[in-house]
PDB file of N, CA and C in Angstrom:
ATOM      1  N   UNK A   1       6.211 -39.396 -62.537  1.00  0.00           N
ATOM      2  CA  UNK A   1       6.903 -38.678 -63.615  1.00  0.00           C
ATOM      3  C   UNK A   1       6.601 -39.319 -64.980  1.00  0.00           C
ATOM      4  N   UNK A   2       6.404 -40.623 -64.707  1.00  0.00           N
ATOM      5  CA  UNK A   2       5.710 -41.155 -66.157  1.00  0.00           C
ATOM      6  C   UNK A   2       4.445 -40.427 -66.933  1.00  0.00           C
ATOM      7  N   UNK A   3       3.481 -40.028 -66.724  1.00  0.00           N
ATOM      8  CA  UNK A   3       2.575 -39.158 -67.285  1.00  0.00           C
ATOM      9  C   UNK A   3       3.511 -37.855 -68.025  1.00  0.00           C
ATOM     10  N   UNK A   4       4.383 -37.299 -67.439  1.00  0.00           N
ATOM     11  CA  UNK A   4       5.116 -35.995 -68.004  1.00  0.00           C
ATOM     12  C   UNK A   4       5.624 -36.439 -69.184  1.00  0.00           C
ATOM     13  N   UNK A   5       5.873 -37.577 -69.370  1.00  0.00           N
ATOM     14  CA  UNK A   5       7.173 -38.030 -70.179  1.00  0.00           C
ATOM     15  C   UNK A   5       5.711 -38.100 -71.378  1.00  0.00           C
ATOM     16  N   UNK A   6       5.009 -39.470 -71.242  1.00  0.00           N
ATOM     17  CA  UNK A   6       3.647 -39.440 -71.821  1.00  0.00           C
ATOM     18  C   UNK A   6       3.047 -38.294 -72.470  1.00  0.00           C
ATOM     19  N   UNK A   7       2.238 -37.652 -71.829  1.00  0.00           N
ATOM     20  CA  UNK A   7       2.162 -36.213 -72.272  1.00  0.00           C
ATOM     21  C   UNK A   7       3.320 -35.263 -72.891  1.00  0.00           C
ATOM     22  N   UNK A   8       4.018 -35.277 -72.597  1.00  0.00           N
ATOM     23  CA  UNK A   8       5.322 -34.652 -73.942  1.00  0.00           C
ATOM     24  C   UNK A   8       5.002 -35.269 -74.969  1.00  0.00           C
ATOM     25  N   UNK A   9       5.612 -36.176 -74.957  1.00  0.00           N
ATOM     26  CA  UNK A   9       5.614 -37.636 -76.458  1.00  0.00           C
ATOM     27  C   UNK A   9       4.488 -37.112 -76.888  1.00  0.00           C
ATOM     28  N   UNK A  10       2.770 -37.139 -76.508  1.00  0.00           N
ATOM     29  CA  UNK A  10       1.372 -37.142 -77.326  1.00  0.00           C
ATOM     30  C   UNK A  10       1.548 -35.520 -77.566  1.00  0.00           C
ATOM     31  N   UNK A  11       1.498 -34.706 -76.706  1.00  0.00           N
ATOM     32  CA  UNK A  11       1.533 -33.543 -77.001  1.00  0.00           C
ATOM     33  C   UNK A  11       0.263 -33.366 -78.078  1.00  0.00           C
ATOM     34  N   UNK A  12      -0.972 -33.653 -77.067  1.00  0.00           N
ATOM     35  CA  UNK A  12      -2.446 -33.573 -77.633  1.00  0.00           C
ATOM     36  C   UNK A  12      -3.368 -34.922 -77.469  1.00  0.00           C
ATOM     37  N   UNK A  13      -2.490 -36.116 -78.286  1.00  0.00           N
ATOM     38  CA  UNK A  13      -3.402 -36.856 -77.660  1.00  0.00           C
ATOM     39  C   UNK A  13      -4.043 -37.384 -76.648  1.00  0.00           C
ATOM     40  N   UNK A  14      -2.687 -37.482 -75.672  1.00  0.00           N
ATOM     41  CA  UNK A  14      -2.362 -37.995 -74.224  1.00  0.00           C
ATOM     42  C   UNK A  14      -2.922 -37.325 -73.634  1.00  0.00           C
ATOM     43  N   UNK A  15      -2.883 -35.674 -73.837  1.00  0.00           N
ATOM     44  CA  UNK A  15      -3.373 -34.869 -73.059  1.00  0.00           C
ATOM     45  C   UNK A  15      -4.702 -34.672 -72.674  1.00  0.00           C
ATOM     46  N   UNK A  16      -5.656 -35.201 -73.677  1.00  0.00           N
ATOM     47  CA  UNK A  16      -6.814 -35.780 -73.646  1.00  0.00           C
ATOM     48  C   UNK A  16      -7.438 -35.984 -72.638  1.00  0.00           C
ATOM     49  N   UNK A  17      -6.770 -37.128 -71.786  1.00  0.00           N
ATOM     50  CA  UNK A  17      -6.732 -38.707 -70.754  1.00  0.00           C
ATOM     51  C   UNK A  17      -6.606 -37.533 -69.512  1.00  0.00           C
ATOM     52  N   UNK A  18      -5.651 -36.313 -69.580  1.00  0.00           N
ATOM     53  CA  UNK A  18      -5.302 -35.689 -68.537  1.00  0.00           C
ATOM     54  C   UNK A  18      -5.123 -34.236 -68.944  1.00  0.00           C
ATOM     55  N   UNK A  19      -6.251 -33.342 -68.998  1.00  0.00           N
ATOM     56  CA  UNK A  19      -6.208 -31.492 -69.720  1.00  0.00           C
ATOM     57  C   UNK A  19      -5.105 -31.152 -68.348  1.00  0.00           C
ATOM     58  N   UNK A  20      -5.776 -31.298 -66.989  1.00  0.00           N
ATOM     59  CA  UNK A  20      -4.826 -30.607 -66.201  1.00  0.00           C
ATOM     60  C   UNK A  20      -3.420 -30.690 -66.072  1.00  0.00           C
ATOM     61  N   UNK A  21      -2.611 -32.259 -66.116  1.00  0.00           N
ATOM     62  CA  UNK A  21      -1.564 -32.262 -66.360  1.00  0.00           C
ATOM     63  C   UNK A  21      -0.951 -31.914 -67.314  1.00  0.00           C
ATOM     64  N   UNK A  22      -1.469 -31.925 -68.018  1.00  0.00           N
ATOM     65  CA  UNK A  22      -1.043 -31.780 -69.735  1.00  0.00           C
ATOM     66  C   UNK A  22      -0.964 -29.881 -69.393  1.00  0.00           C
ATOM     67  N   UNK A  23      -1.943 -29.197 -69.013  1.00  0.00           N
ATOM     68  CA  UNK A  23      -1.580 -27.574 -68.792  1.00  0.00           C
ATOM     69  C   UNK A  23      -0.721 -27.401 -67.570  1.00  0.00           C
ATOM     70  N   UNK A  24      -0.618 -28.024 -66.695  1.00  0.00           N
ATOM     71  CA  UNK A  24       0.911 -27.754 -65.999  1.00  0.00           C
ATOM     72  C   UNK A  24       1.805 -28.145 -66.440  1.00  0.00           C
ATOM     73  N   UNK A  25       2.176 -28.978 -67.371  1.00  0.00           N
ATOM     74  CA  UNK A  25       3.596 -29.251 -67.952  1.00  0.00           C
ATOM     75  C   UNK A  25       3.584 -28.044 -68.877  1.00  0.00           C
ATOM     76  N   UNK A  26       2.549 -27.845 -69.608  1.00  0.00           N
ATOM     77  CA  UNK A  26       2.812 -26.674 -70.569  1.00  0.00           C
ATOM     78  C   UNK A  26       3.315 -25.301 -69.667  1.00  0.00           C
ATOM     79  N   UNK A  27       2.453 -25.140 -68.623  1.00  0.00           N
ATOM     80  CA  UNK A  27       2.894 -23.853 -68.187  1.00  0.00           C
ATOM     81  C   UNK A  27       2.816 -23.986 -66.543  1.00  0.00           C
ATOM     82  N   UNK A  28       4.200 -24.357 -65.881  1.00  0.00           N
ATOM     83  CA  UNK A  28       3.800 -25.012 -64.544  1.00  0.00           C
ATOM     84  C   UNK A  28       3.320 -23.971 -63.525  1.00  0.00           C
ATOM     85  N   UNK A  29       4.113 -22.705 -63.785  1.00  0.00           N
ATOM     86  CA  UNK A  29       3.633 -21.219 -62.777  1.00  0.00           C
ATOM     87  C   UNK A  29       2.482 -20.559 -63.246  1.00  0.00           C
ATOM     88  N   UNK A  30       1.351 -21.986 -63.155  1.00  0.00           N
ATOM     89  CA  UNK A  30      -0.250 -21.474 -63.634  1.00  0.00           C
ATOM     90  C   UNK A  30      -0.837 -21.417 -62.120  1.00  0.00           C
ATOM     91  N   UNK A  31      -1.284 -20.442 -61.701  1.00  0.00           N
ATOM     92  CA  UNK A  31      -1.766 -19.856 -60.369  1.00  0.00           C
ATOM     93  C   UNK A  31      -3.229 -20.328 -60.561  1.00  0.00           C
ATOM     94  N   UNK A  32      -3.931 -20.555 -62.175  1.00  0.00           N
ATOM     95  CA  UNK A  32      -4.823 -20.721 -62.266  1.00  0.00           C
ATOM     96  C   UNK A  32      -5.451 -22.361 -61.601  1.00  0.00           C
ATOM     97  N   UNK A  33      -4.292 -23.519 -61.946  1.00  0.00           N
ATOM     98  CA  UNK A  33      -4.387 -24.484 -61.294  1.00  0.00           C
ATOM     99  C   UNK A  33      -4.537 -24.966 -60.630  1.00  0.00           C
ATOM    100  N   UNK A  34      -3.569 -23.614 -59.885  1.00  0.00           N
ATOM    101  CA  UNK A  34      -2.541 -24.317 -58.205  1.00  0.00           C
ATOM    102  C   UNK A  34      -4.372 -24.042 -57.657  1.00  0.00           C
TER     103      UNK A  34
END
């Protein structure tokens, strides 16, 4: 759960380090992911 928290807080930078997590926190009922 630490990365979620991470990625909130950067909200771009962080997301960087991690595109996929960073687009399931944005939008978790992405079918495109799963």
């Amino acid at each position: 759960k630490g990365f979620a928290l991470e990625v909130r807080r950067g909200h771009g930078h962080r997301s960087s380090r991690s595109p996929r997590i960073a687009m399931t926190v944005h939008k978790p009922p992405s079918p495109s992911i799963v």
